[in-house]
PDB file of N, CA and C in Angstrom:
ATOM      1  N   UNK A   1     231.466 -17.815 -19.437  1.00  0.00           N
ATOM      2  CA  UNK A   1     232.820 -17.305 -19.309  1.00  0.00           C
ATOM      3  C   UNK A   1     232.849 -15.808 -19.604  1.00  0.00           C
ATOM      4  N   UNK A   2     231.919 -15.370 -20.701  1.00  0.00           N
ATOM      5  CA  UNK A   2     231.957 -13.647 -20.992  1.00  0.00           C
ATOM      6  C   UNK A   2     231.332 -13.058 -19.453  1.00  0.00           C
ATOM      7  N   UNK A   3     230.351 -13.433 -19.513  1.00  0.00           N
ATOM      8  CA  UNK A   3     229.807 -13.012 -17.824  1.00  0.00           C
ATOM      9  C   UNK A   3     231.200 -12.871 -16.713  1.00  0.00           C
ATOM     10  N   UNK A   4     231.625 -14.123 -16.877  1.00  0.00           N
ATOM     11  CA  UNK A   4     232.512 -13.560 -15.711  1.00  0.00           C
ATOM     12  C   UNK A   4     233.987 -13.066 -15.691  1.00  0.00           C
ATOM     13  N   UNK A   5     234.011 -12.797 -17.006  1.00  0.00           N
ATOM     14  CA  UNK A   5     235.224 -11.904 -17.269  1.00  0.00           C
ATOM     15  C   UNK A   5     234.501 -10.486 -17.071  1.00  0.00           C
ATOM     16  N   UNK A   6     233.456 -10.219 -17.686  1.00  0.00           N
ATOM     17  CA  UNK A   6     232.782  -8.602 -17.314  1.00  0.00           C
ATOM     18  C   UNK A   6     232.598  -8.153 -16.155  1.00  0.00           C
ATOM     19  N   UNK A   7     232.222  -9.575 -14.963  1.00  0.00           N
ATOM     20  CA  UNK A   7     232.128  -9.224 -13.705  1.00  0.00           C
ATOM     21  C   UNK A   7     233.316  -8.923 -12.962  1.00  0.00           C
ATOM     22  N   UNK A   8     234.974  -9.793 -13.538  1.00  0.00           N
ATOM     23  CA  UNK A   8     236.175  -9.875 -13.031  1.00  0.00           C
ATOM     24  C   UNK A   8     236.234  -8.022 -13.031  1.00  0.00           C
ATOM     25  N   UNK A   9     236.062  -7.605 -14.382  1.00  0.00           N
ATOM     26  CA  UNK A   9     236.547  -6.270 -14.501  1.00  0.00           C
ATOM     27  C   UNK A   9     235.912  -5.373 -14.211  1.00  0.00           C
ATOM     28  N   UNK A  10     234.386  -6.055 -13.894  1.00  0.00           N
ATOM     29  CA  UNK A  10     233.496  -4.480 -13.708  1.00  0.00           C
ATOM     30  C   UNK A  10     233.103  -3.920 -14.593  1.00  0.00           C
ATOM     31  N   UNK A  11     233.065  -4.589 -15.749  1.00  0.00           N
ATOM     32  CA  UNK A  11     232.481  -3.914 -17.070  1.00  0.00           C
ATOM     33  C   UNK A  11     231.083  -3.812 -17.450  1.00  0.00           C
ATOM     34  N   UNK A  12     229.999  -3.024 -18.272  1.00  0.00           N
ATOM     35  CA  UNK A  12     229.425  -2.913 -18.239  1.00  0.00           C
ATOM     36  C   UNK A  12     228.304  -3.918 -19.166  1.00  0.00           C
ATOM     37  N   UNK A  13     229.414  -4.939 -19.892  1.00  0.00           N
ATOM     38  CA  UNK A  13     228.832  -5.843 -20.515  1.00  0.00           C
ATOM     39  C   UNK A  13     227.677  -5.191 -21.710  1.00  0.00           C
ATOM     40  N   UNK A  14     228.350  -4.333 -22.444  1.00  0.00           N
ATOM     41  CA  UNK A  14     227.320  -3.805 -23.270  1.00  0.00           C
ATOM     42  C   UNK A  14     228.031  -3.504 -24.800  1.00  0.00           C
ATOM     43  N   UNK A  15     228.914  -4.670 -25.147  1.00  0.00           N
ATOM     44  CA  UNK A  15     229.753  -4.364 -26.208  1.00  0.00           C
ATOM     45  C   UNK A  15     229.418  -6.073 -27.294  1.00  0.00           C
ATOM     46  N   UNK A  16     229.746  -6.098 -28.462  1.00  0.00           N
ATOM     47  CA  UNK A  16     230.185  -7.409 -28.788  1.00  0.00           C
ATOM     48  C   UNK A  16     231.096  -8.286 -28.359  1.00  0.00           C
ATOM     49  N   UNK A  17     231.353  -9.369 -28.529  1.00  0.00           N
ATOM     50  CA  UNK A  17     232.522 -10.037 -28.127  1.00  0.00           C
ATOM     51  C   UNK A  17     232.432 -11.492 -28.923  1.00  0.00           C
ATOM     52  N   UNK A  18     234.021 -11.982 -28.909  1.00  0.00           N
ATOM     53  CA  UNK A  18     234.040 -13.110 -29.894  1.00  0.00           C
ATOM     54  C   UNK A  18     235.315 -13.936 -28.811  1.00  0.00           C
ATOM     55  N   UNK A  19     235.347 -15.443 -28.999  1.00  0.00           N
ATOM     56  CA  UNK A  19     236.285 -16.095 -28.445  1.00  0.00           C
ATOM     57  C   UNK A  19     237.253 -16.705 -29.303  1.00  0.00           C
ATOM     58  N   UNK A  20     238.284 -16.827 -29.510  1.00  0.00           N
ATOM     59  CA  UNK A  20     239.176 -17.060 -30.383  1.00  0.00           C
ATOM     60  C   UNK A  20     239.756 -18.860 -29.695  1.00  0.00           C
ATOM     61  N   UNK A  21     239.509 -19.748 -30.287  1.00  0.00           N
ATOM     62  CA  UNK A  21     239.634 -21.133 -29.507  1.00  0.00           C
ATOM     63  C   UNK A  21     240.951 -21.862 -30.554  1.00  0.00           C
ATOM     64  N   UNK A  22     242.117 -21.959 -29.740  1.00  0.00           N
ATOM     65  CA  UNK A  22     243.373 -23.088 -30.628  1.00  0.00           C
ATOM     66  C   UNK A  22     244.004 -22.132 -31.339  1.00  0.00           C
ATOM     67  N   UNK A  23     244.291 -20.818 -30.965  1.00  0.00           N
ATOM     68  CA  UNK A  23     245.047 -19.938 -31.500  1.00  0.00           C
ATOM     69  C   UNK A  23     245.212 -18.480 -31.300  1.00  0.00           C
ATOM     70  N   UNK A  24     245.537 -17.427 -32.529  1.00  0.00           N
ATOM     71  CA  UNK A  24     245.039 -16.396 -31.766  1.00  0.00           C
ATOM     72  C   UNK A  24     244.347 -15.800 -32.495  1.00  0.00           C
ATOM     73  N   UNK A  25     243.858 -14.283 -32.537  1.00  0.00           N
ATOM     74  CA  UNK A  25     242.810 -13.755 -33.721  1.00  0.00           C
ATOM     75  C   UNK A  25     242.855 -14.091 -34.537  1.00  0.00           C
ATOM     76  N   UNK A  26     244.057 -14.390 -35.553  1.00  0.00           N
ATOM     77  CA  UNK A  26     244.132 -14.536 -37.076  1.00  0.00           C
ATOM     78  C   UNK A  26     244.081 -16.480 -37.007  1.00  0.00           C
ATOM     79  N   UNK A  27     244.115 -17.373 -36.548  1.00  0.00           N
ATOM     80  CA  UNK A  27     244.617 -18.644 -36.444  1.00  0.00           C
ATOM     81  C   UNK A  27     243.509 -19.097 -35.896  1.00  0.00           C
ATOM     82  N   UNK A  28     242.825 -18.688 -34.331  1.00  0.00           N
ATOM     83  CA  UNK A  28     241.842 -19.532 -34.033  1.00  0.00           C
ATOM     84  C   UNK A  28     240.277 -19.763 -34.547  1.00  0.00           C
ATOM     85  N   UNK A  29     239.675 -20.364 -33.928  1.00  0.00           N
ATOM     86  CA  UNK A  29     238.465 -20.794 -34.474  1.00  0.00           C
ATOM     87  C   UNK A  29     237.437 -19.922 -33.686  1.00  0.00           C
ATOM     88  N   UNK A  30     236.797 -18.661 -34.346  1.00  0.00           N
ATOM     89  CA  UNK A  30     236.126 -17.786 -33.838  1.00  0.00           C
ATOM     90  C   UNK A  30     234.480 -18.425 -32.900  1.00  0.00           C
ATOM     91  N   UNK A  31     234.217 -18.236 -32.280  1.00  0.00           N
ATOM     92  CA  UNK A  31     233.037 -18.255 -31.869  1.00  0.00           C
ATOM     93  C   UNK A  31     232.758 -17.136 -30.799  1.00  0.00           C
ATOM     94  N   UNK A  32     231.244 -16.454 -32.089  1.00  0.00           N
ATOM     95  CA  UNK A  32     230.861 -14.803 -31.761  1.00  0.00           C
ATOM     96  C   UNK A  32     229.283 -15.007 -30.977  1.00  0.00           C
ATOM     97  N   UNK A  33     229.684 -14.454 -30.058  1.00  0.00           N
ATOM     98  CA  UNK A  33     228.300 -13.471 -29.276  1.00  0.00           C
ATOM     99  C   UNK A  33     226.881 -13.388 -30.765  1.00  0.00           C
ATOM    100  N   UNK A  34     225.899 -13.955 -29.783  1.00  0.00           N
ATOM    101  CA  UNK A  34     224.319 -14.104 -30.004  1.00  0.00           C
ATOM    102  C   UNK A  34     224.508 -13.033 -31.589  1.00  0.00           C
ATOM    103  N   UNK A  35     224.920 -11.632 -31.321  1.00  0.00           N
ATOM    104  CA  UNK A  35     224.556 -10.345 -31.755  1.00  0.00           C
ATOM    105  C   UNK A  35     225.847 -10.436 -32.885  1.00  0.00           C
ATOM    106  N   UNK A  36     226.672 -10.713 -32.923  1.00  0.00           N
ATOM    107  CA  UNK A  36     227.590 -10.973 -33.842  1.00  0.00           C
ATOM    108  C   UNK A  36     227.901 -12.119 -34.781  1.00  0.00           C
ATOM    109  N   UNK A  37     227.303 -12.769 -34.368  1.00  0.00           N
ATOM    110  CA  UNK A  37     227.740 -14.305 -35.015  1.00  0.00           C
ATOM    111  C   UNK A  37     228.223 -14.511 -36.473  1.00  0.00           C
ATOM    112  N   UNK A  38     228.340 -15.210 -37.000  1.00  0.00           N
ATOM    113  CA  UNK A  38     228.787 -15.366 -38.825  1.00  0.00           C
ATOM    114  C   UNK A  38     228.423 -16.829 -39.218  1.00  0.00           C
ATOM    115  N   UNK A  39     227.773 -17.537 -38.770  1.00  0.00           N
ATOM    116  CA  UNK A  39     227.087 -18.752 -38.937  1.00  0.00           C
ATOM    117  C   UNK A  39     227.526 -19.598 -37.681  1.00  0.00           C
ATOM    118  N   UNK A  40     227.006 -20.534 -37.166  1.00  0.00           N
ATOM    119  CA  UNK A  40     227.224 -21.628 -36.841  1.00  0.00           C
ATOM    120  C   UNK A  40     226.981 -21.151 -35.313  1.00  0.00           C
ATOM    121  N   UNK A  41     227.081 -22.219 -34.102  1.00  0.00           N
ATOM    122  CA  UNK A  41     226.560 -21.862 -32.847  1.00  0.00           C
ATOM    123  C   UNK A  41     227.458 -20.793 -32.154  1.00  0.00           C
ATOM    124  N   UNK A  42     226.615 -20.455 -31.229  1.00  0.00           N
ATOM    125  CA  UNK A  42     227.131 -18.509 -30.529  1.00  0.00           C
ATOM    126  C   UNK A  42     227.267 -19.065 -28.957  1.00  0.00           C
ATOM    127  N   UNK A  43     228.220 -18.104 -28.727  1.00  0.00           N
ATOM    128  CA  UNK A  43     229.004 -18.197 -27.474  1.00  0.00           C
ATOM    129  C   UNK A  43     227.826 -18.575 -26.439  1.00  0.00           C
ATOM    130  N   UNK A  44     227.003 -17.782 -26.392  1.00  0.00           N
ATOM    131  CA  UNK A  44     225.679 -18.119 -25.288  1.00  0.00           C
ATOM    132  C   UNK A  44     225.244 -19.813 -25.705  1.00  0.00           C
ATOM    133  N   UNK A  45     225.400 -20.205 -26.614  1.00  0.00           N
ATOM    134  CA  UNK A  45     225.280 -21.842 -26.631  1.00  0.00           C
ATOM    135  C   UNK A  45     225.724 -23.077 -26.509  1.00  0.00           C
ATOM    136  N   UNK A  46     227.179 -22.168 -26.683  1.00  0.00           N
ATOM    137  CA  UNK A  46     228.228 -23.355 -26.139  1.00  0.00           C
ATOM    138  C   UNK A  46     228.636 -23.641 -24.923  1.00  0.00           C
ATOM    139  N   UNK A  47     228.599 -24.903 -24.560  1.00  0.00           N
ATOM    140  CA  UNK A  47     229.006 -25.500 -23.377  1.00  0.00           C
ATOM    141  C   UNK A  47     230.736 -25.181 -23.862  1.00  0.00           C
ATOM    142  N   UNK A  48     231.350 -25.172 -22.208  1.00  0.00           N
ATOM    143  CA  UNK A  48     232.374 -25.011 -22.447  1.00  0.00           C
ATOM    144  C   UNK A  48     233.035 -26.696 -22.446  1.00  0.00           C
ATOM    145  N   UNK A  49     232.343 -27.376 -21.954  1.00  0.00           N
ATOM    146  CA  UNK A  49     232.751 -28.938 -22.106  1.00  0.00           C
ATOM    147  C   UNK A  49     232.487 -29.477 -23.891  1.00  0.00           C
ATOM    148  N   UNK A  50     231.922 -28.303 -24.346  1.00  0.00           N
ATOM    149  CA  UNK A  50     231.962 -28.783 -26.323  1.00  0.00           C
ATOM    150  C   UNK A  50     233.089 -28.449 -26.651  1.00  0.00           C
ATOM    151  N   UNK A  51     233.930 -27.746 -26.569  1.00  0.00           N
ATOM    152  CA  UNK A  51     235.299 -26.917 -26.628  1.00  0.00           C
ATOM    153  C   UNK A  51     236.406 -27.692 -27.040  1.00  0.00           C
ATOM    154  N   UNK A  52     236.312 -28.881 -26.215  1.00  0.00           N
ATOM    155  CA  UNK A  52     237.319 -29.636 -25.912  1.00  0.00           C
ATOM    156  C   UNK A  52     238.617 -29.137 -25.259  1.00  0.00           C
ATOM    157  N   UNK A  53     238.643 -28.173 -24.934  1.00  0.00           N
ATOM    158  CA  UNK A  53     239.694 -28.033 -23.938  1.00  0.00           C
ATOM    159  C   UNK A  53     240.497 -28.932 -22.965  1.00  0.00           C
ATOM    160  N   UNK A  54     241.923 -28.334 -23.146  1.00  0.00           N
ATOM    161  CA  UNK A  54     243.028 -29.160 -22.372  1.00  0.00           C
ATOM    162  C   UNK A  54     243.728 -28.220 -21.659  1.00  0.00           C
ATOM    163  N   UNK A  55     244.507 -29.156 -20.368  1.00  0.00           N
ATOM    164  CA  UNK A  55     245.043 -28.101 -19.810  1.00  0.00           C
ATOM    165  C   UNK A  55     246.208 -27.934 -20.414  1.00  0.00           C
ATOM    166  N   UNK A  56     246.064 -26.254 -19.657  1.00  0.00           N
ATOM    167  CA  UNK A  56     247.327 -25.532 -20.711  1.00  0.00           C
ATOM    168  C   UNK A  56     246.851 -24.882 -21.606  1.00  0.00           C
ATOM    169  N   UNK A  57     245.862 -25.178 -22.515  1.00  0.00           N
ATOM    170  CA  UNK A  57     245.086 -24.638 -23.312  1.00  0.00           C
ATOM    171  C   UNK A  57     244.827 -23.533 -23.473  1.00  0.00           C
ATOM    172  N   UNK A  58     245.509 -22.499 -23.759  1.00  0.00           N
ATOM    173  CA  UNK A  58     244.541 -20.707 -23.890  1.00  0.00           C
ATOM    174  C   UNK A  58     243.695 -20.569 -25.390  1.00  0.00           C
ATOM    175  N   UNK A  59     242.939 -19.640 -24.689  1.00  0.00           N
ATOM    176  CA  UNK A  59     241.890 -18.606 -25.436  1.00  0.00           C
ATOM    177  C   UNK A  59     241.772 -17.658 -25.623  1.00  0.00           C
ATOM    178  N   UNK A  60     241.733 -16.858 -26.830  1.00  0.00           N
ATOM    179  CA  UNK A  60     241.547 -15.355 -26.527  1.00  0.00           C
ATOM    180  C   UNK A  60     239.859 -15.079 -26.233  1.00  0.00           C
ATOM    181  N   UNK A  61     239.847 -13.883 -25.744  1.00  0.00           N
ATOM    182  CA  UNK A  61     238.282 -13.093 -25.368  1.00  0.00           C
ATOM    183  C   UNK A  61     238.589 -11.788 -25.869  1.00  0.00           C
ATOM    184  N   UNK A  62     238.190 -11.775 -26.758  1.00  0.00           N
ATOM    185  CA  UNK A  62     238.189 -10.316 -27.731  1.00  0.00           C
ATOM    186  C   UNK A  62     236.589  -9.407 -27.352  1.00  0.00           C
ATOM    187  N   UNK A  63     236.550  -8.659 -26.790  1.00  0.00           N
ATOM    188  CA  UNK A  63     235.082  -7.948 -26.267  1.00  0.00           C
ATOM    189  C   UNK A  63     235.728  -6.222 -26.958  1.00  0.00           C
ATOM    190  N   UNK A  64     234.477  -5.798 -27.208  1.00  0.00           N
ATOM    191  CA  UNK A  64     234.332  -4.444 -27.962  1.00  0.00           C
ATOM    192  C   UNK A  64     235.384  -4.120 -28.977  1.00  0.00           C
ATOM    193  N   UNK A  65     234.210  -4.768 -30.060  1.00  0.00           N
ATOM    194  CA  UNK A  65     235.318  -4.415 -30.881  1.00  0.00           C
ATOM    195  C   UNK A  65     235.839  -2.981 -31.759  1.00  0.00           C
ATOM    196  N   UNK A  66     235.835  -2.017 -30.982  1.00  0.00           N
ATOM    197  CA  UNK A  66     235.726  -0.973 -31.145  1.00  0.00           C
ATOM    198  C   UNK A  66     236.879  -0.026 -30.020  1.00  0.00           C
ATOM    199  N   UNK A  67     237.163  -0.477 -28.888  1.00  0.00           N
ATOM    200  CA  UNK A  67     238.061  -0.078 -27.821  1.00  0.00           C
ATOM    201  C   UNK A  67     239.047  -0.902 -28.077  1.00  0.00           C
ATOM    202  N   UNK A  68     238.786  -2.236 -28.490  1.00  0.00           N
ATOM    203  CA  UNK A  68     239.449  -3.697 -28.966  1.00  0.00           C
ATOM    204  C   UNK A  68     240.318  -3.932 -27.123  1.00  0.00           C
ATOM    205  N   UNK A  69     239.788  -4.563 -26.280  1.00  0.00           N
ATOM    206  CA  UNK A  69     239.878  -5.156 -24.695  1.00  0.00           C
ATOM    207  C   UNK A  69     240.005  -6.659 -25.947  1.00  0.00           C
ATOM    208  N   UNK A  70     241.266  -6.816 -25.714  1.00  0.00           N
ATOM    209  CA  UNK A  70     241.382  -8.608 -25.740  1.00  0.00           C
ATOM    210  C   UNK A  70     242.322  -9.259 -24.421  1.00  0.00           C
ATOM    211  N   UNK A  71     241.529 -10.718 -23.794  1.00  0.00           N
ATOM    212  CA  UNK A  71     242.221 -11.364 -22.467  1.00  0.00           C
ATOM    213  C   UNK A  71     242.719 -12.638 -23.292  1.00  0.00           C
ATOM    214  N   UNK A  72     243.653 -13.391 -22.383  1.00  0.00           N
ATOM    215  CA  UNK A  72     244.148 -14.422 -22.695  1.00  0.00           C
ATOM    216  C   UNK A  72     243.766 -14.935 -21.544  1.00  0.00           C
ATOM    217  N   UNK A  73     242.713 -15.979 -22.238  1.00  0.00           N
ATOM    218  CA  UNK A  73     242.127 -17.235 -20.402  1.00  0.00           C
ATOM    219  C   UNK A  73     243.200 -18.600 -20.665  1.00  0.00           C
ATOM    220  N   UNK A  74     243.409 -19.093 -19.577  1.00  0.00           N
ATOM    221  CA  UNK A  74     244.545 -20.587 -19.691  1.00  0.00           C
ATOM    222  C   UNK A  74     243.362 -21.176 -18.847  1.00  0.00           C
ATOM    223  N   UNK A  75     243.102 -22.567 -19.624  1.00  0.00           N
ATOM    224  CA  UNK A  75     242.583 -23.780 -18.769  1.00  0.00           C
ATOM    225  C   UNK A  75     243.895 -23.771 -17.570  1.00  0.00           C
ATOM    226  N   UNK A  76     243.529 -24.317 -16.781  1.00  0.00           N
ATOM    227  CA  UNK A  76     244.660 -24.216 -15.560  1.00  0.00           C
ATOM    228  C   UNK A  76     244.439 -25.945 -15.175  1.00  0.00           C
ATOM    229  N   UNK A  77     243.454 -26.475 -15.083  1.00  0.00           N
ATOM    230  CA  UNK A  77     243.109 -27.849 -14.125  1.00  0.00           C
ATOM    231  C   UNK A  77     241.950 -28.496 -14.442  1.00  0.00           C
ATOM    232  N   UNK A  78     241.266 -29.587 -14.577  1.00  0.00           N
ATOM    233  CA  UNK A  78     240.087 -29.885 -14.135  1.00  0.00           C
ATOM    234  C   UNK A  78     240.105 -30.539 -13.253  1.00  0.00           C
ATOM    235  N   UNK A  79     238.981 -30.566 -12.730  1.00  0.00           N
ATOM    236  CA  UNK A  79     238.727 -30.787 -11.741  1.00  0.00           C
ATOM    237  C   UNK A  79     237.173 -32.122 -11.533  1.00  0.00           C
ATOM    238  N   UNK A  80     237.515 -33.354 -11.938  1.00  0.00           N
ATOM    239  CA  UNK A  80     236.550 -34.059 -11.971  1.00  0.00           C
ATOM    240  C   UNK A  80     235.450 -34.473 -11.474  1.00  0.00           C
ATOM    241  N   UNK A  81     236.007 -34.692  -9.693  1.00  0.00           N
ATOM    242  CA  UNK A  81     235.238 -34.593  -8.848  1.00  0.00           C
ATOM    243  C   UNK A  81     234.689 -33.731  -7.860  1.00  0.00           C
ATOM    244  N   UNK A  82     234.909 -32.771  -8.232  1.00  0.00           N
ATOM    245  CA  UNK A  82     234.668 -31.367  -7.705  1.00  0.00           C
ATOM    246  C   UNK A  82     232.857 -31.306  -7.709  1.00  0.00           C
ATOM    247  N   UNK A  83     232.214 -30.653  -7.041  1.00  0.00           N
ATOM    248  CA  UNK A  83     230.974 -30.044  -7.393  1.00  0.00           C
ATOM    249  C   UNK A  83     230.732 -29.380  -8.061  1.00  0.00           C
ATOM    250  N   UNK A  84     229.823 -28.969  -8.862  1.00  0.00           N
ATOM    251  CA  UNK A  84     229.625 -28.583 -10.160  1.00  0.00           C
ATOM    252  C   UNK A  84     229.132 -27.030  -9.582  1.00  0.00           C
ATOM    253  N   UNK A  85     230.204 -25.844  -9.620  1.00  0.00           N
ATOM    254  CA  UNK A  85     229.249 -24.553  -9.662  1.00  0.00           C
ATOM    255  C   UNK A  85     228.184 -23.906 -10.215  1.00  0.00           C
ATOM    256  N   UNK A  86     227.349 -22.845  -9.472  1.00  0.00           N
ATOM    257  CA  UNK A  86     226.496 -22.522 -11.128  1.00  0.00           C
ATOM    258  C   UNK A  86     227.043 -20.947 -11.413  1.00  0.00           C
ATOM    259  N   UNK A  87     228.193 -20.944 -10.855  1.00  0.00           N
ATOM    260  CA  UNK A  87     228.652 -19.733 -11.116  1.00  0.00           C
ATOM    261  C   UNK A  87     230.380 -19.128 -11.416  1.00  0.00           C
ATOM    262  N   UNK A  88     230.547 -19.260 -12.253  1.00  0.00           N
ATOM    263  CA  UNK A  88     232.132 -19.379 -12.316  1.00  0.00           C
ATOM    264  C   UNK A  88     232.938 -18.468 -11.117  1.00  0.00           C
ATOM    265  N   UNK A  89     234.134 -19.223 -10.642  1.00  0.00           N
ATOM    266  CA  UNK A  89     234.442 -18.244  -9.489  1.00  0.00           C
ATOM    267  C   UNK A  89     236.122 -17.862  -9.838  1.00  0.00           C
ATOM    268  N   UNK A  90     236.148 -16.634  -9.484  1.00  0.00           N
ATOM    269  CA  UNK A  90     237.930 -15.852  -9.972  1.00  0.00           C
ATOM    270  C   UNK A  90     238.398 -16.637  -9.143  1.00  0.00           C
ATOM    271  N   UNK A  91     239.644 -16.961  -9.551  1.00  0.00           N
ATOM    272  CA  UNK A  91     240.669 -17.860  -8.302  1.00  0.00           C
ATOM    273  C   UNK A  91     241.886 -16.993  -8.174  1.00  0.00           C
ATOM    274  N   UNK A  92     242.351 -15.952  -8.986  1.00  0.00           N
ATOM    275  CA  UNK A  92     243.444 -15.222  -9.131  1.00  0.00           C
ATOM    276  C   UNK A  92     243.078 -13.336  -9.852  1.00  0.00           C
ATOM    277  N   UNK A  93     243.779 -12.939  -9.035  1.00  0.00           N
ATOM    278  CA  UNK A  93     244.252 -11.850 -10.273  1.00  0.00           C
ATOM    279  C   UNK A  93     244.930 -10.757  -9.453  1.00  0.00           C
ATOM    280  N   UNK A  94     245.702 -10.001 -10.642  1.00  0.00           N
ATOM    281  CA  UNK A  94     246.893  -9.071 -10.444  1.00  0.00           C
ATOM    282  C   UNK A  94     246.381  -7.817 -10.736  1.00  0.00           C
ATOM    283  N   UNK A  95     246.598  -6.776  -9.733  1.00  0.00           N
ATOM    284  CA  UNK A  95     246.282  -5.863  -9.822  1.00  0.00           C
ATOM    285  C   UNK A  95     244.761  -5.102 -10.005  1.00  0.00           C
ATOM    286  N   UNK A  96     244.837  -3.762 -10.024  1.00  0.00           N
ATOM    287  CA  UNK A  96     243.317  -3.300 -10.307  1.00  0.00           C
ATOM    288  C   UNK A  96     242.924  -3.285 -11.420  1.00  0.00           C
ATOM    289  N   UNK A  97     241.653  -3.479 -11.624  1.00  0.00           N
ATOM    290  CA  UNK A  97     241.204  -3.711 -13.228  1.00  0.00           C
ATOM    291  C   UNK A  97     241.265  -2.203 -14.023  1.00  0.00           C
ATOM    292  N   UNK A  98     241.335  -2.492 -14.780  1.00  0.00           N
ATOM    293  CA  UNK A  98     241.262  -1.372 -15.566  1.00  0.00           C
ATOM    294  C   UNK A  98     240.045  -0.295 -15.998  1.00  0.00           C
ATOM    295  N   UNK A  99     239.862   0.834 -15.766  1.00  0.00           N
ATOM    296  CA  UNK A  99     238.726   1.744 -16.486  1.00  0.00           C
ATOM    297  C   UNK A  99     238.564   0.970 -17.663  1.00  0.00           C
ATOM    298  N   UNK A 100     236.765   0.277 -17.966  1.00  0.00           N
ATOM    299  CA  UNK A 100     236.240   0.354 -19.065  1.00  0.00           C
ATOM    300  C   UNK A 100     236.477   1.477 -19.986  1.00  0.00           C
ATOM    301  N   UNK A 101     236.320   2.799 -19.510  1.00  0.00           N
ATOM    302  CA  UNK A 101     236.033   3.927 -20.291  1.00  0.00           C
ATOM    303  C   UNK A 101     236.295   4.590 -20.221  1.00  0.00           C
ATOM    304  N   UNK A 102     238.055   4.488 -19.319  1.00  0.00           N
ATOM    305  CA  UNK A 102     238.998   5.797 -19.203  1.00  0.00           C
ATOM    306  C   UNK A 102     238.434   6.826 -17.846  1.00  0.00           C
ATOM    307  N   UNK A 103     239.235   7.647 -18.190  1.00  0.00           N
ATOM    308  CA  UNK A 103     238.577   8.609 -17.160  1.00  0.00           C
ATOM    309  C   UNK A 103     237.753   9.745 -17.630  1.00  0.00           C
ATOM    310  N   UNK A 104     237.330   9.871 -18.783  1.00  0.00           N
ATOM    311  CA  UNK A 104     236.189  11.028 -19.366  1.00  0.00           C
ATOM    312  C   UNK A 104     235.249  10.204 -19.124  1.00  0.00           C
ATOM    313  N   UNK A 105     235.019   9.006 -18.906  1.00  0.00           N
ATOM    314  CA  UNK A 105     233.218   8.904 -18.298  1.00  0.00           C
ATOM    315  C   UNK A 105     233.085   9.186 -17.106  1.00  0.00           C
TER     316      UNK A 105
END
């Protein structure tokens, strides 16, 4: 899911990042990137079917924590019998993404 939020925006994928699951920064249940972590399993290990997610369900995606870029993802559907991608695919979005890094880079 970090992969393809970096790819949604074009980012350079070179920051920390943490997922905030059943709430929001202060409330949810953190799970941090390989390089950040604070015990227990890291975003690169979790299946998103461990999650337990429902629809309706949002998440925050908190990436660099230093510019502080936080998204709000919504489960939208599952989809049971669907084929299984190996690549998550955008189904929506509004507008142009935003400069990672402003316009002085």
């Amino acid at each position: 899911l970090h992969d393809a939020i970096q790819e949604a925006f074009a980012f350079d994928n070179d920051h920390l990042y943490v997922f905030y699951i059943g709430g929001n920064r202060k409330t949810g249940r953190p799970v941090y990137c390989e390089e950040a972590r604070e015990g227990g399993i890291t975003a690169e290990k979790m299946a998103i079917r461990e999650i337990g997610l429902f629809v309706g369900q949002k998440l925050i995606y908190f990436f660099d924590f230093g510019d502080c870029w936080e998204f709000t993802v919504e489960l939208m559907g599952i989809e049971k019998e669907a084929t299984l991608s190996l690549a998550p695919v955008i189904v929506e979005g509004k507008g142009e993404s935003p400069q990672q890094y402003g316009s002085e880079w």
